[in-house]
C-alpha atoms as a PDB file:
ATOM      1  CA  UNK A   1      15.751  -6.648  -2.849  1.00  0.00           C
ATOM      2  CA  UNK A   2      12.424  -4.856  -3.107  1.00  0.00           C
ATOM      3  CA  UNK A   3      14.010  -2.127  -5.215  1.00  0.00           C
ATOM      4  CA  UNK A   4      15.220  -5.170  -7.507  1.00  0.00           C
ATOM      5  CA  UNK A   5      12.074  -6.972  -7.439  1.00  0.00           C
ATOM      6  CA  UNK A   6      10.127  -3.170  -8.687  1.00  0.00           C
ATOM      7  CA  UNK A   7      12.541  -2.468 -11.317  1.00  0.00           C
ATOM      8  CA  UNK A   8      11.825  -6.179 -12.829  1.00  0.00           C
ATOM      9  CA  UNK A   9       8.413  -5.661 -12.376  1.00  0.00           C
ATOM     10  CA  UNK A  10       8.949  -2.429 -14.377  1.00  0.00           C
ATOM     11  CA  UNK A  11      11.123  -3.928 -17.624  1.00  0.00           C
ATOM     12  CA  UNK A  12       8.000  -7.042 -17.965  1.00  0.00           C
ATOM     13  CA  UNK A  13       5.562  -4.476 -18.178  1.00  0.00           C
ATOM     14  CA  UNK A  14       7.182  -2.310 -20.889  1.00  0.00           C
ATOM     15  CA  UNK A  15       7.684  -5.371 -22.414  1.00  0.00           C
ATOM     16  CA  UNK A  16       4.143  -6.500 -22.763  1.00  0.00           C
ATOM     17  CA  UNK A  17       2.854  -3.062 -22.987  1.00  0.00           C
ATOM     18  CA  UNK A  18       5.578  -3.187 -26.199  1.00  0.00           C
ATOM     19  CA  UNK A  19       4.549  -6.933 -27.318  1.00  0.00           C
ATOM     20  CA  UNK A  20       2.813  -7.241 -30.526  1.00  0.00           C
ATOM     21  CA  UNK A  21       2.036 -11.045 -29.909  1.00  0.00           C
ATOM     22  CA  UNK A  22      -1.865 -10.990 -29.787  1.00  0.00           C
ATOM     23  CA  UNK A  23      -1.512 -13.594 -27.044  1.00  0.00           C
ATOM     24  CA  UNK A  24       0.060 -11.522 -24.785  1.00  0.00           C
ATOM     25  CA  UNK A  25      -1.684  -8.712 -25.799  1.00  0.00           C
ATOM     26  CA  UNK A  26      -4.819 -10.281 -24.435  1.00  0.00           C
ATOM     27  CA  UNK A  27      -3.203 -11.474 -21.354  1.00  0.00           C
ATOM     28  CA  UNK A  28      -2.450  -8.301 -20.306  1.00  0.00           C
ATOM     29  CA  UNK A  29      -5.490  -6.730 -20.797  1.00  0.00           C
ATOM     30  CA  UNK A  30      -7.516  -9.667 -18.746  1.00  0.00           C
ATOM     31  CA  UNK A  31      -4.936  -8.693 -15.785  1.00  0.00           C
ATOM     32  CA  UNK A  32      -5.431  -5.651 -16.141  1.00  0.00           C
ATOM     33  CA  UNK A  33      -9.368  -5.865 -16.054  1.00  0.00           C
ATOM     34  CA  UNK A  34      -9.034  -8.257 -13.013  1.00  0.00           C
ATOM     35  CA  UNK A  35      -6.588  -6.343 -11.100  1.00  0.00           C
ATOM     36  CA  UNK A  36      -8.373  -3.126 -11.630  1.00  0.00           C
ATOM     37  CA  UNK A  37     -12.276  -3.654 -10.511  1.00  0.00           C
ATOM     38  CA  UNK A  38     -11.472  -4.050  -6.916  1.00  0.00           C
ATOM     39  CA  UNK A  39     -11.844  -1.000  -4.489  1.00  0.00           C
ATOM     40  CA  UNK A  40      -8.371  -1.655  -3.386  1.00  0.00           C
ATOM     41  CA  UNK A  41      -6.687  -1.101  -6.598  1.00  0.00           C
ATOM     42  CA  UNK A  42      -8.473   1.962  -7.139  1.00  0.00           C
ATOM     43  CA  UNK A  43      -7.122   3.155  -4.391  1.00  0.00           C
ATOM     44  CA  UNK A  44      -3.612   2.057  -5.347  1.00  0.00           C
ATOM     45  CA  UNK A  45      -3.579   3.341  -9.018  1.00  0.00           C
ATOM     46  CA  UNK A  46      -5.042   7.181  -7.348  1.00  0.00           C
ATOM     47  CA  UNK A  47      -1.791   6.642  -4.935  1.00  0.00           C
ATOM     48  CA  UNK A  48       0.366   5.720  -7.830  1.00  0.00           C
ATOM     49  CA  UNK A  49      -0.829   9.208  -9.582  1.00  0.00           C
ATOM     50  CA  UNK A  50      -0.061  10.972  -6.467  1.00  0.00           C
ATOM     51  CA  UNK A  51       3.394   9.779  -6.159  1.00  0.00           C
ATOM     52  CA  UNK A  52       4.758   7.561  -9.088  1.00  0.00           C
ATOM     53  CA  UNK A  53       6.926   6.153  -6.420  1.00  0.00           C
ATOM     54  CA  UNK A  54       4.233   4.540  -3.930  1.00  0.00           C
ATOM     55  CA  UNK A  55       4.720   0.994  -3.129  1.00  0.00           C
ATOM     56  CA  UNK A  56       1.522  -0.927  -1.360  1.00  0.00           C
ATOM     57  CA  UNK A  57       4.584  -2.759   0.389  1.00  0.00           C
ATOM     58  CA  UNK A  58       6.032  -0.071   1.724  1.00  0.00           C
ATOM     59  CA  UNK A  59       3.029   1.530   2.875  1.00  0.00           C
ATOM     60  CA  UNK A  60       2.009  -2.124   4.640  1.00  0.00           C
ATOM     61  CA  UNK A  61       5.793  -2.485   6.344  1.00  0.00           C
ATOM     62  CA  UNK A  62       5.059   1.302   7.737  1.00  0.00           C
ATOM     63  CA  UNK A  63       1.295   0.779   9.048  1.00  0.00           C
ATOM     64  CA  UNK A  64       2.575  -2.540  10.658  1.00  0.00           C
ATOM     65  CA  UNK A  65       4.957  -0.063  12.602  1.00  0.00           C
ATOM     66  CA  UNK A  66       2.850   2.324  13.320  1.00  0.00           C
ATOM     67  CA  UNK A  67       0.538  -0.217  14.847  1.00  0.00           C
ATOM     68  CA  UNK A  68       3.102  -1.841  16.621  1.00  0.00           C
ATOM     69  CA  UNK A  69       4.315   1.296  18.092  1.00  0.00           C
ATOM     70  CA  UNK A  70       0.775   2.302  19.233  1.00  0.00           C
ATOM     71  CA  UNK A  71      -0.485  -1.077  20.648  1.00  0.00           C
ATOM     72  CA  UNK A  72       2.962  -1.729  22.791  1.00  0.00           C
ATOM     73  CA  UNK A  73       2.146   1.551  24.282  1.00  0.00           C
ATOM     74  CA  UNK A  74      -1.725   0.863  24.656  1.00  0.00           C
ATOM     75  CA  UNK A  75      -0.532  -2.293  26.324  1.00  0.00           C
ATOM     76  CA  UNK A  76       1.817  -0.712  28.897  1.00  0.00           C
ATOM     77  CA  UNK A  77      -0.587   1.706  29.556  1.00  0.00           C
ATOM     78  CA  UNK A  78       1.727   4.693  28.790  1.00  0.00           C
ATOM     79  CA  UNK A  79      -0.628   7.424  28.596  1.00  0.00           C
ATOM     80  CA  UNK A  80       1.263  10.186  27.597  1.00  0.00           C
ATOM     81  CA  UNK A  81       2.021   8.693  24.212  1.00  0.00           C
ATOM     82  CA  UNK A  82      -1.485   7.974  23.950  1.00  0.00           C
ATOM     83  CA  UNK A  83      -2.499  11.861  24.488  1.00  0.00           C
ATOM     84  CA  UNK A  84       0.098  12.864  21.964  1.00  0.00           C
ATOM     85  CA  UNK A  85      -1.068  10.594  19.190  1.00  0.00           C
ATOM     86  CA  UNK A  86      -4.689  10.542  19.822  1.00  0.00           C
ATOM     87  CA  UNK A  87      -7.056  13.249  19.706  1.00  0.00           C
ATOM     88  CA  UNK A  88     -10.854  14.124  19.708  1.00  0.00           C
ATOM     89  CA  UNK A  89     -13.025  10.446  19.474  1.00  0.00           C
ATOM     90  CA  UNK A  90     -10.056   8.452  18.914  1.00  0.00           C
ATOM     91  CA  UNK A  91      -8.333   9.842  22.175  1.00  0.00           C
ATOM     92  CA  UNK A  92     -11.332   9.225  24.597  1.00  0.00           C
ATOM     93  CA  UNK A  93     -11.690   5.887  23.541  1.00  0.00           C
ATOM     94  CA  UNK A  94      -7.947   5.713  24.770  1.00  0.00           C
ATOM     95  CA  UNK A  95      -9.042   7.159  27.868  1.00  0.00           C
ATOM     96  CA  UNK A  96     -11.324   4.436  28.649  1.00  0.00           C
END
């Protein structure tokens, strides 16, 4: 569904990036303006550079499992997975 909901996403903006309606025209650059002063999609549009392919959704779904993975195993005090995914600061504070 995400694949379908990206390639839609795609077509509508070739086809106000191909509009010559003044209206829209000036829609999309206010958008634009908004959706590009924050820090956040900075950092998204540097990503998109990288890798044409990057999806903030995708990259959300996998830090959510990550987390998950790490926390479950904080939680049941498995230390072993702890020392093999932490190191240096970050595996001390495990420690504690």
């Amino acid at each position: 569904m995400r694949k379908d909901v990206n390639e839609f996403k795609h077509d509508l903006r070739e086809q106000v990036d191909a509009s010559h309606n003044p209206v829209v025209q000036l829609s999309s650059k206010a958008v634009d303006r908004v959706t590009s002063d924050s820090p956040m999609a900075a950092a998204i549009i540097s990503m998109q550079k990288y890798d044409p392919e990057f999806d903030v959704e995708d990259l959300r779904d996998e830090a959510q499992e990550i987390f998950q993975e790490f926390f479950c195993n904080y939680l049941s005090g498995n230390k072993e997975y702890l020392d093999m995914v932490c190191g240096g600061t970050a595996g001390a504070l495990c420690k504690a």
